[in-house]
Protein backbone atom coordinates (compact mmCIF):
# COMPACT_ATOMS: atom_id res chain seq x y z
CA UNK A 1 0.00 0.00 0.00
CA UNK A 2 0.87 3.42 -0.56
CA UNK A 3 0.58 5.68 2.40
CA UNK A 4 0.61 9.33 0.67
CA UNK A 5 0.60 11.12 3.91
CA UNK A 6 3.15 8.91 5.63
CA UNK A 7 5.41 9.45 2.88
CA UNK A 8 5.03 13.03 2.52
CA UNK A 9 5.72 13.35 6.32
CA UNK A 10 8.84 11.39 6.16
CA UNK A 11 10.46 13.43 3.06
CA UNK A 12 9.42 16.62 5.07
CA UNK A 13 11.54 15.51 8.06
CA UNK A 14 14.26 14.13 6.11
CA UNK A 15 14.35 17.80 3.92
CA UNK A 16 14.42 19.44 7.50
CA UNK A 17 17.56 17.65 8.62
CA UNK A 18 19.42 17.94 5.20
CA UNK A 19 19.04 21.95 5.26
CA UNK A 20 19.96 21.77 9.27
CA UNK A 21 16.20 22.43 10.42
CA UNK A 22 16.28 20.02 12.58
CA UNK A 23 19.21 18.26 14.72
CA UNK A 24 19.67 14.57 14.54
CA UNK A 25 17.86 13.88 18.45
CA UNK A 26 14.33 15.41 16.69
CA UNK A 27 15.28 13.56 12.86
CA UNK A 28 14.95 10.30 15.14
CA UNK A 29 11.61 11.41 17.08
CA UNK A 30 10.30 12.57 14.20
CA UNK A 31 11.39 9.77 11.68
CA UNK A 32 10.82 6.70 13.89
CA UNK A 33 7.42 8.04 15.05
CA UNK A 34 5.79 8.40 11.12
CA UNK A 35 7.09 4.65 10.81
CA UNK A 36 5.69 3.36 13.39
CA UNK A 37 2.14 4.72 12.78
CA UNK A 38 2.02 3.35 8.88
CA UNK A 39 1.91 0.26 6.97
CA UNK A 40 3.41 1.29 3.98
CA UNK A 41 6.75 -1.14 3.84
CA UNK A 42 8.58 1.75 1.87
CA UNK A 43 8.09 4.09 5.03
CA UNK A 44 9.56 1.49 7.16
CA UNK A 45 12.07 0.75 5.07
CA UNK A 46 13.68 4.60 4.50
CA UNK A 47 13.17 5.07 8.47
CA UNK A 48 15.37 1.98 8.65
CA UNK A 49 17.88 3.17 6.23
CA UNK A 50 18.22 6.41 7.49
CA UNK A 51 19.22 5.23 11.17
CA UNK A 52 22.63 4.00 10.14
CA UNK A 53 23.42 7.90 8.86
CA UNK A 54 23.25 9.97 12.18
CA UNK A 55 24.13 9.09 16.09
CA UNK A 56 21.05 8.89 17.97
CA UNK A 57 23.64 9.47 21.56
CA UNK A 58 24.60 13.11 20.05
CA UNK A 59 22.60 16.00 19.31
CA UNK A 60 24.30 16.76 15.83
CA UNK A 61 23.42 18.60 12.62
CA UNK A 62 23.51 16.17 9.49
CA UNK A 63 26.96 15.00 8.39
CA UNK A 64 26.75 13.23 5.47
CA UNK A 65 29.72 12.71 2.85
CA UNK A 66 28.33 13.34 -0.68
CA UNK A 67 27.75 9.59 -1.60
CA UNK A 68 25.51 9.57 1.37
CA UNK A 69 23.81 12.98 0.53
CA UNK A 70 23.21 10.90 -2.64
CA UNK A 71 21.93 8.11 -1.37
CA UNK A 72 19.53 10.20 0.59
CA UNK A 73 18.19 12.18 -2.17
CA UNK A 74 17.25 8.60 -4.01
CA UNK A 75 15.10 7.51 -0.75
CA UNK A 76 13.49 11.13 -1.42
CA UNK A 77 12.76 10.37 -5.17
CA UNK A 78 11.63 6.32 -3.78
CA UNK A 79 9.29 7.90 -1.07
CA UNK A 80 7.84 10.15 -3.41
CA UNK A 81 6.60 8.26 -6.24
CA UNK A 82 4.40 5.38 -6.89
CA UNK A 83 6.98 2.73 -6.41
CA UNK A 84 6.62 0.08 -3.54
CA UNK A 85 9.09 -1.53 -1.50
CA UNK A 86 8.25 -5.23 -1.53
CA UNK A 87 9.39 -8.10 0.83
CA UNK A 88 8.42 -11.49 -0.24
CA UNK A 89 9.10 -14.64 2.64
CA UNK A 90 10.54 -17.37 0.86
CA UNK A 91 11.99 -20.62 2.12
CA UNK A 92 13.17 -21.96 5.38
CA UNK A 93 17.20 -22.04 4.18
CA UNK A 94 20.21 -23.40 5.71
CA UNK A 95 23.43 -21.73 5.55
CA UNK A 96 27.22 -21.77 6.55
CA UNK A 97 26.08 -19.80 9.65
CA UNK A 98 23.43 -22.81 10.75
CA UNK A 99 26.48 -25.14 10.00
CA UNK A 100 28.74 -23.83 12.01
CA UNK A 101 26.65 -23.15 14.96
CA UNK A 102 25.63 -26.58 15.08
CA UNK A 103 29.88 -27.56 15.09
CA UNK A 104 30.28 -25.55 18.01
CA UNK A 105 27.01 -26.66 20.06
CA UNK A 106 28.41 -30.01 19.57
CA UNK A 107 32.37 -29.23 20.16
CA UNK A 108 30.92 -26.99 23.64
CA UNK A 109 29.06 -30.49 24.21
CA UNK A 110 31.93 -32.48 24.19
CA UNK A 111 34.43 -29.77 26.25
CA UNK A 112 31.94 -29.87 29.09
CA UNK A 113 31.27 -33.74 29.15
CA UNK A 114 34.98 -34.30 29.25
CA UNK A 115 36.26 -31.90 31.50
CA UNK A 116 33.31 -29.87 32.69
CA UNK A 117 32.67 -26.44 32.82
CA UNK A 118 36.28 -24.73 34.06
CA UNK A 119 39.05 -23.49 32.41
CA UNK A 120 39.04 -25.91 29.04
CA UNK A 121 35.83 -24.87 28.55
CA UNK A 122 36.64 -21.25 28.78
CA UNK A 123 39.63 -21.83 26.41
CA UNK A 124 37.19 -23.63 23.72
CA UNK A 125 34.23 -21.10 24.20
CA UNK A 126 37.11 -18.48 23.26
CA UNK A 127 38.05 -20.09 20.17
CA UNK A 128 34.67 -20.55 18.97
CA UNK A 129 34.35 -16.89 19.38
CA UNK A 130 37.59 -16.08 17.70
CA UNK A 131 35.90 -18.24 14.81
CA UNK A 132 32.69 -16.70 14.28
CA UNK A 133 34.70 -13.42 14.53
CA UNK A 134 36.80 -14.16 12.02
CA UNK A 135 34.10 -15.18 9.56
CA UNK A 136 30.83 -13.01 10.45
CA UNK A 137 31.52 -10.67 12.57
CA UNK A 138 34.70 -8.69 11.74
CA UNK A 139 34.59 -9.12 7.66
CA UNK A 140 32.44 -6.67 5.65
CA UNK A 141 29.63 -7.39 3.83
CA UNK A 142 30.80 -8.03 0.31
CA UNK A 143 28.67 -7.87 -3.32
CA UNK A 144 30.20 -9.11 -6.46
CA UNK A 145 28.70 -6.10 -8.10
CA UNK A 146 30.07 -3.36 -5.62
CA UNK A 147 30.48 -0.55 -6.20
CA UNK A 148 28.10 0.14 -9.44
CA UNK A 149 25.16 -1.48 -7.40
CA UNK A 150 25.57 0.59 -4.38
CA UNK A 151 25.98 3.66 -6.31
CA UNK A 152 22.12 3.20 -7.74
CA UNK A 153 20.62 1.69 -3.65
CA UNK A 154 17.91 1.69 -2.73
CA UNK A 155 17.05 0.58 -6.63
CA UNK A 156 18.27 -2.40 -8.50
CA UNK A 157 19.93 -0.70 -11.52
CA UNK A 158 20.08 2.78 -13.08
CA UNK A 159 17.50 1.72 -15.55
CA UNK A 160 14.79 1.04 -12.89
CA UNK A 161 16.15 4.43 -11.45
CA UNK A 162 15.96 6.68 -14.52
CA UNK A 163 12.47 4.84 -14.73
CA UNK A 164 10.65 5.81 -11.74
CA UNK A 165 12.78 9.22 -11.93
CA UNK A 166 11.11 9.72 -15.74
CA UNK A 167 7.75 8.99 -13.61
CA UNK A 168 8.25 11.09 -10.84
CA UNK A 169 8.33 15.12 -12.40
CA UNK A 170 7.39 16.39 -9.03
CA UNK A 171 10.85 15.29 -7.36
CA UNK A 172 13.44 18.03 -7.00
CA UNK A 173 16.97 16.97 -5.99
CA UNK A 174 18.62 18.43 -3.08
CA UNK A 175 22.43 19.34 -4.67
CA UNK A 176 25.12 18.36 -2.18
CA UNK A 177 26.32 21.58 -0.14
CA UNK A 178 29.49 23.41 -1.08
CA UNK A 179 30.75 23.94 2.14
CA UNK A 180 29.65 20.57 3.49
CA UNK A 181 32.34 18.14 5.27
CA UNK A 182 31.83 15.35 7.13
CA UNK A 183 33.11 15.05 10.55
CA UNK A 184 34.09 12.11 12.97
CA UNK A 185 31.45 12.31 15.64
CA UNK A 186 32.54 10.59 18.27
CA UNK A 187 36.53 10.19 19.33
CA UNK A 188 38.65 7.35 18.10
CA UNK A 189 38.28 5.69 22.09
CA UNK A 190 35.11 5.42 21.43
CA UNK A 191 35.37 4.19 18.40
CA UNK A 192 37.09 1.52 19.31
CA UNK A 193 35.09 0.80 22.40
CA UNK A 194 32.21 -0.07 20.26
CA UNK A 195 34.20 -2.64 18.42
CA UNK A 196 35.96 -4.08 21.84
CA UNK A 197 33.14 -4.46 23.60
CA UNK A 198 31.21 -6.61 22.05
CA UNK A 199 34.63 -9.03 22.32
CA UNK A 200 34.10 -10.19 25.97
CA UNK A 201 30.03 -9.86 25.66
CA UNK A 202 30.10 -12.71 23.00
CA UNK A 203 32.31 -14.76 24.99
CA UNK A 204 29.90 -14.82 28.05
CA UNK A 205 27.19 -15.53 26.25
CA UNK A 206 28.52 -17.38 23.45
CA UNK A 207 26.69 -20.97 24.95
CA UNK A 208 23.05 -18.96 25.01
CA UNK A 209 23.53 -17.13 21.22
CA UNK A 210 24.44 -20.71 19.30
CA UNK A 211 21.23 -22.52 19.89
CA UNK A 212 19.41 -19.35 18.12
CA UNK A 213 21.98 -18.80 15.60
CA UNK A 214 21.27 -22.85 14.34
CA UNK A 215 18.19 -22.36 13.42
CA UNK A 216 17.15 -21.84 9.96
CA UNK A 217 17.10 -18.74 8.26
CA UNK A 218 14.11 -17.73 6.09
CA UNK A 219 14.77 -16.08 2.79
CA UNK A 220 13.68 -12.77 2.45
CA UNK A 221 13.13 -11.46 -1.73
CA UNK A 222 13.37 -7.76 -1.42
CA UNK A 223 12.26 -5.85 -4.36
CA UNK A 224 10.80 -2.57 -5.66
CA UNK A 225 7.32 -3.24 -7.43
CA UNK A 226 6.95 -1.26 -10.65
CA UNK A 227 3.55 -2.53 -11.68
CA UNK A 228 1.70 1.12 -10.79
CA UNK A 229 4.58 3.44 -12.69
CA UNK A 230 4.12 3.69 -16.72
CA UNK A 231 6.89 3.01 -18.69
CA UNK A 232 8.48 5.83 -20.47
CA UNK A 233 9.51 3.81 -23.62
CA UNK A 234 6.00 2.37 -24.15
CA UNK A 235 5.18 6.27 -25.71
């Protein structure tokens, strides 16, 4: 569904925080409360997007390099035209991340029926930790068509993008501000601090996050329906 309103509302606040209307403690009142009161999916899906570009803990005006003023001003042209974002449940599917959890459950098994729960078990809980670390949790997400693909996000190619763009007249672009640089907001500590800290957390509760990281994922096909635009080349 299309929530006109909601969508209206949310490229209002988001305009207000690119020309420093707002700060980034009212972009998150204002943002997260027009999601939360709609069912329109693409709503929900630009409020989620948006978190990762501002700190909710500081009370900042928006600092956004100019790839992520970009990406901004395409959730602005998504929100206001007729396109829908889509999200289609698919199949129970096991992965490497199942696998592996499984592995350890039964490696931890073994540890503590052989020598209980004292310092070999601390040892092997660490390793599995180091493991998951190593494979999830310290390497960035990759695509094989990076960085053309991410240049175009939130829409699957520059064709679908010139598409709704061609159906969307009412969309003005926001250029990216001439005396606009992006600062660090917080300090390199804490920088770090939110990388260390979750070190020791996963250790402690390593034994309780396996049994819900072996369970199946279900595939999620996320896609922006075109059905309700009209296609430029058809005229």
């Amino acid at each position: 569904m299309v929530d006109r309103k909601a969508r209206a509302e949310l490229v209002s606040t988001i305009d207000a925080f690119l020309s420093r209307k707002i700060k980034a403690f009212e972009f998150d009142d204002r943002q997260t409360r027009i999601a939360a009161a709609t069912k329109d999916k693409t709503v929900r899906h630009a409020s989620t997007r948006v978190w990762f570009y501002y700190d909710d803990l500081i009370n900042h005006e928006v600092n956004l390099s100019k790839e992520q003023w970009d990406y901004f001003q395409r959730l602005r042209l998504l929100l206001q035209s007729q396109a829908e974002w889509c999200e289609v449940k698919g199949k129970w599917r096991w992965g490497l991340p199942q696998i592996l959890a499984w592995c350890s459950l039964f490696f931890l098994s073994i540890v503590i029926w052989k020598w209980g729960i004292g310092w070999e078990f601390l040892v092997a809980e660490a390793s599995v930790a180091i493991v998951w670390f190593a494979l999830f949790g310290l390497s960035p997400a990759r695509s094989v068509e990076e960085p053309r693909i991410a240049q175009c996000l939130p829409f699957e190619s520059w064709m679908q993008l010139r598409r709704i763009r061609t159906a969307t007249p009412q969309f003005v672009k926001f250029g990216y501000p001439l005396n606009a640089s992006r600062q660090p907001l917080r300090t390199r500590e804490n920088a770090i601090m939110m990388y260390v800290v979750p070190i020791p957390a996963s250790l402690i509760f390593m034994p309780f996050i396996l049994p819900f990281a072996a369970v199946p994922r279900r595939h999620v096909l996320r896609f922006i329906a075109l059905e309700e635009i009209p296609n430029p080349n058809r005229f």
